[in-house]
N, C-alpha and C. Protein backbone atom coordinates (compact mmCIF):
# COMPACT_ATOMS: atom_id res chain seq x y z
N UNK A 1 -30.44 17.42 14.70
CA UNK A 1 -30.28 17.08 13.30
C UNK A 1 -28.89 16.50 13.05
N UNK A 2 -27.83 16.96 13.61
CA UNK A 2 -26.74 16.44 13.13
C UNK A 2 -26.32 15.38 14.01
N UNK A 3 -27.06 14.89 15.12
CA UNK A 3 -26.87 13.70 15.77
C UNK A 3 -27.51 12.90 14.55
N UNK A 4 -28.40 12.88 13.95
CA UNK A 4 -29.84 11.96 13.18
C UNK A 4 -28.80 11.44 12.14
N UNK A 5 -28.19 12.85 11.48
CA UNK A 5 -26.84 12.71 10.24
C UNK A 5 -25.62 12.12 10.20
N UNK A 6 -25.67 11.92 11.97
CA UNK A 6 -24.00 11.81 12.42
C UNK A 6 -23.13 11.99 11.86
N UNK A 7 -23.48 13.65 11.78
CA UNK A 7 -22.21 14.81 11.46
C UNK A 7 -21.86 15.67 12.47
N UNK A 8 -20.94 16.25 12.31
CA UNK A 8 -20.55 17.36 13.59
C UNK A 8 -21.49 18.89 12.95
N UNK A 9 -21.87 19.79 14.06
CA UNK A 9 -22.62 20.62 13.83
C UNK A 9 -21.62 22.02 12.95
N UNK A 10 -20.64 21.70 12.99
CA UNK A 10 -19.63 22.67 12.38
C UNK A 10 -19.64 21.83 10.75
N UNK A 11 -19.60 20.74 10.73
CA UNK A 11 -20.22 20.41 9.13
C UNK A 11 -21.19 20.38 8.55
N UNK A 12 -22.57 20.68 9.50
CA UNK A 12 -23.56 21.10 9.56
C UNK A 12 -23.99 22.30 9.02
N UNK A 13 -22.89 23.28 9.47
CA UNK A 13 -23.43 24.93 8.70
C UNK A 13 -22.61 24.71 8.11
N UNK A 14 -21.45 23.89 7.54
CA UNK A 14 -20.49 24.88 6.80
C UNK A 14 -19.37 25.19 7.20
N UNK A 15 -18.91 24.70 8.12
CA UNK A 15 -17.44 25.58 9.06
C UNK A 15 -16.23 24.75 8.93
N UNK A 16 -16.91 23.50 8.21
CA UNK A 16 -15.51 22.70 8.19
C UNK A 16 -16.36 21.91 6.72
N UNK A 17 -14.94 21.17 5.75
CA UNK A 17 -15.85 20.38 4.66
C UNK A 17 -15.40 18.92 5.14
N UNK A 18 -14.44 18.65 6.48
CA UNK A 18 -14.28 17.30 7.31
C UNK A 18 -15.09 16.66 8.03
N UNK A 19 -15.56 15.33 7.56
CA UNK A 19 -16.29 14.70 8.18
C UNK A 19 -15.54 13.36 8.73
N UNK A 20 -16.34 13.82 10.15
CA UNK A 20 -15.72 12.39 11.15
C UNK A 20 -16.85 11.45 11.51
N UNK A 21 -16.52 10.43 10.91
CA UNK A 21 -17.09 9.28 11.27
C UNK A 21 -17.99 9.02 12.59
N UNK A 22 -18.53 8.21 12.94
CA UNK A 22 -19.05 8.11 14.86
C UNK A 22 -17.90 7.19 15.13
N UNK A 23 -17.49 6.71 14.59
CA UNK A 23 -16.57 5.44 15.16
C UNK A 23 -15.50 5.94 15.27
N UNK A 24 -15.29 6.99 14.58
CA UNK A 24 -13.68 7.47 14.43
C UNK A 24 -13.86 8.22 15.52
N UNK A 25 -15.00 9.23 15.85
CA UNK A 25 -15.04 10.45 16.95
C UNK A 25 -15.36 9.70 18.10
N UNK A 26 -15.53 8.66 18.12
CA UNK A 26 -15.52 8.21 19.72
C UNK A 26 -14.35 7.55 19.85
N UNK A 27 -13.62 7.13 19.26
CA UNK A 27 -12.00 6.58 19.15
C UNK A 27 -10.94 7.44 19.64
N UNK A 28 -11.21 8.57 19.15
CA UNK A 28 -10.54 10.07 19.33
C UNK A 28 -11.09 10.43 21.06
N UNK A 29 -12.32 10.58 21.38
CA UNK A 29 -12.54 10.86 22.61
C UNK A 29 -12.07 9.61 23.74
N UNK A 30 -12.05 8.18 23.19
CA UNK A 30 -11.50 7.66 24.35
C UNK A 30 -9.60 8.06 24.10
N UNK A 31 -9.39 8.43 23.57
CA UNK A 31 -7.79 8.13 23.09
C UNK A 31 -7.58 9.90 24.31
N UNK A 32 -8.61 10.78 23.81
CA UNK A 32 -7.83 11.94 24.84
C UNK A 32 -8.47 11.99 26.19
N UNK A 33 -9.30 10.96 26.15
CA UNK A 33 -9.22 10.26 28.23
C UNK A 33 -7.96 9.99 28.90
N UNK A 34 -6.64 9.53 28.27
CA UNK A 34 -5.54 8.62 28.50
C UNK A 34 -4.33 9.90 28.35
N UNK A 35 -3.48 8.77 29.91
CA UNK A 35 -2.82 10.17 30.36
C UNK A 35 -1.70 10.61 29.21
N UNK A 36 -0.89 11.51 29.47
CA UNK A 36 -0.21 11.97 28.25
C UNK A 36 0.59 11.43 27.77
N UNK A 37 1.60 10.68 28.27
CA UNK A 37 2.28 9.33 27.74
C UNK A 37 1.76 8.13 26.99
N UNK A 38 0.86 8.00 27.07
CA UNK A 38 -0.39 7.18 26.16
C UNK A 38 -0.87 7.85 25.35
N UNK A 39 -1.37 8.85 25.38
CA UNK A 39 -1.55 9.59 24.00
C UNK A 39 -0.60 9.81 23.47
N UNK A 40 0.52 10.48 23.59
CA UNK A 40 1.51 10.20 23.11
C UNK A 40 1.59 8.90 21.82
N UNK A 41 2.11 7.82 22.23
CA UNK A 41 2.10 6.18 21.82
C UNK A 41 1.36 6.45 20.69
N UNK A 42 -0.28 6.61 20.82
CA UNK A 42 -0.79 6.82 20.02
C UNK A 42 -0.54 7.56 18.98
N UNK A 43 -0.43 8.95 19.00
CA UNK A 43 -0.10 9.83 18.26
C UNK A 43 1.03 9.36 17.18
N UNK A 44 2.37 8.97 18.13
CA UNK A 44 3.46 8.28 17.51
C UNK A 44 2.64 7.30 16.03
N UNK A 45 1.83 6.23 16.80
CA UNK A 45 1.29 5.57 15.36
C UNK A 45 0.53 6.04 14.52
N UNK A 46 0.06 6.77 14.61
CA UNK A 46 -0.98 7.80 13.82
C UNK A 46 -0.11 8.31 13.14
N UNK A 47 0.93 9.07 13.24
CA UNK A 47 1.91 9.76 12.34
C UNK A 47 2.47 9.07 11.45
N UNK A 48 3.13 7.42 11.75
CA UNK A 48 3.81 6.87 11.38
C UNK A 48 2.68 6.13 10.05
N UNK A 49 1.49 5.82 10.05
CA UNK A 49 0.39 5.98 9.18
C UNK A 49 0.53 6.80 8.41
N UNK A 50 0.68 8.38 8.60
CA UNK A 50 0.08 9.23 7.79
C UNK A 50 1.62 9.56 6.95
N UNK A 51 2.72 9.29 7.38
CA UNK A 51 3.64 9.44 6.73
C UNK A 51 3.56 8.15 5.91
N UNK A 52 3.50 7.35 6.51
CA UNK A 52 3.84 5.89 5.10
C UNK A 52 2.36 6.12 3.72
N UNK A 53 1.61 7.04 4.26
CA UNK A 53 0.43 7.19 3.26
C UNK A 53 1.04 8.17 2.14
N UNK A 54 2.11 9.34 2.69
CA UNK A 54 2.15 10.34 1.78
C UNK A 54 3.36 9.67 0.89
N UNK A 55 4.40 9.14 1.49
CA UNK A 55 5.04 8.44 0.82
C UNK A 55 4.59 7.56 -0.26
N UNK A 56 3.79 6.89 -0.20
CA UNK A 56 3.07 6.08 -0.90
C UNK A 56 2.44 7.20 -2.03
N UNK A 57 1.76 7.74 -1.67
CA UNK A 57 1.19 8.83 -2.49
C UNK A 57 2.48 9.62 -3.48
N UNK A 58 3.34 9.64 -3.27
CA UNK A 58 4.13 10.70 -3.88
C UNK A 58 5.36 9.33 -4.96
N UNK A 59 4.95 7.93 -4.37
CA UNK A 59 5.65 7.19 -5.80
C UNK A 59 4.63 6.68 -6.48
């Protein structure tokens, strides 16, 4: 069922109210294939996103 929904089974019962995308959750699984210095990189831009978002948010 929650493949059909493409939801995760923890948003399925209830255990989380976060929903991840398919595109986003397979983005995420190739990203933690890659050795730790590359994830890393990544991470780095992901942060640097989520900070220029809250900033934005807070003027």
């Amino acid at each position: 069922m929650a493949d059909y929904l493409e939801v995760s089974l923890d948003y399925l019962v209830g255990k989380t109210d976060i929903e991840v995308d398919p595109k986003t959750a397979k983005r995420i699984l190739e990203v933690s294939k890659s050795n730790e210095e590359d994830r890393e990189h990544v991470f780095s831009i992901i942060d640097a996103f989520i900070a220029k978002r809250k900033i934005q948010s807070i003027t």
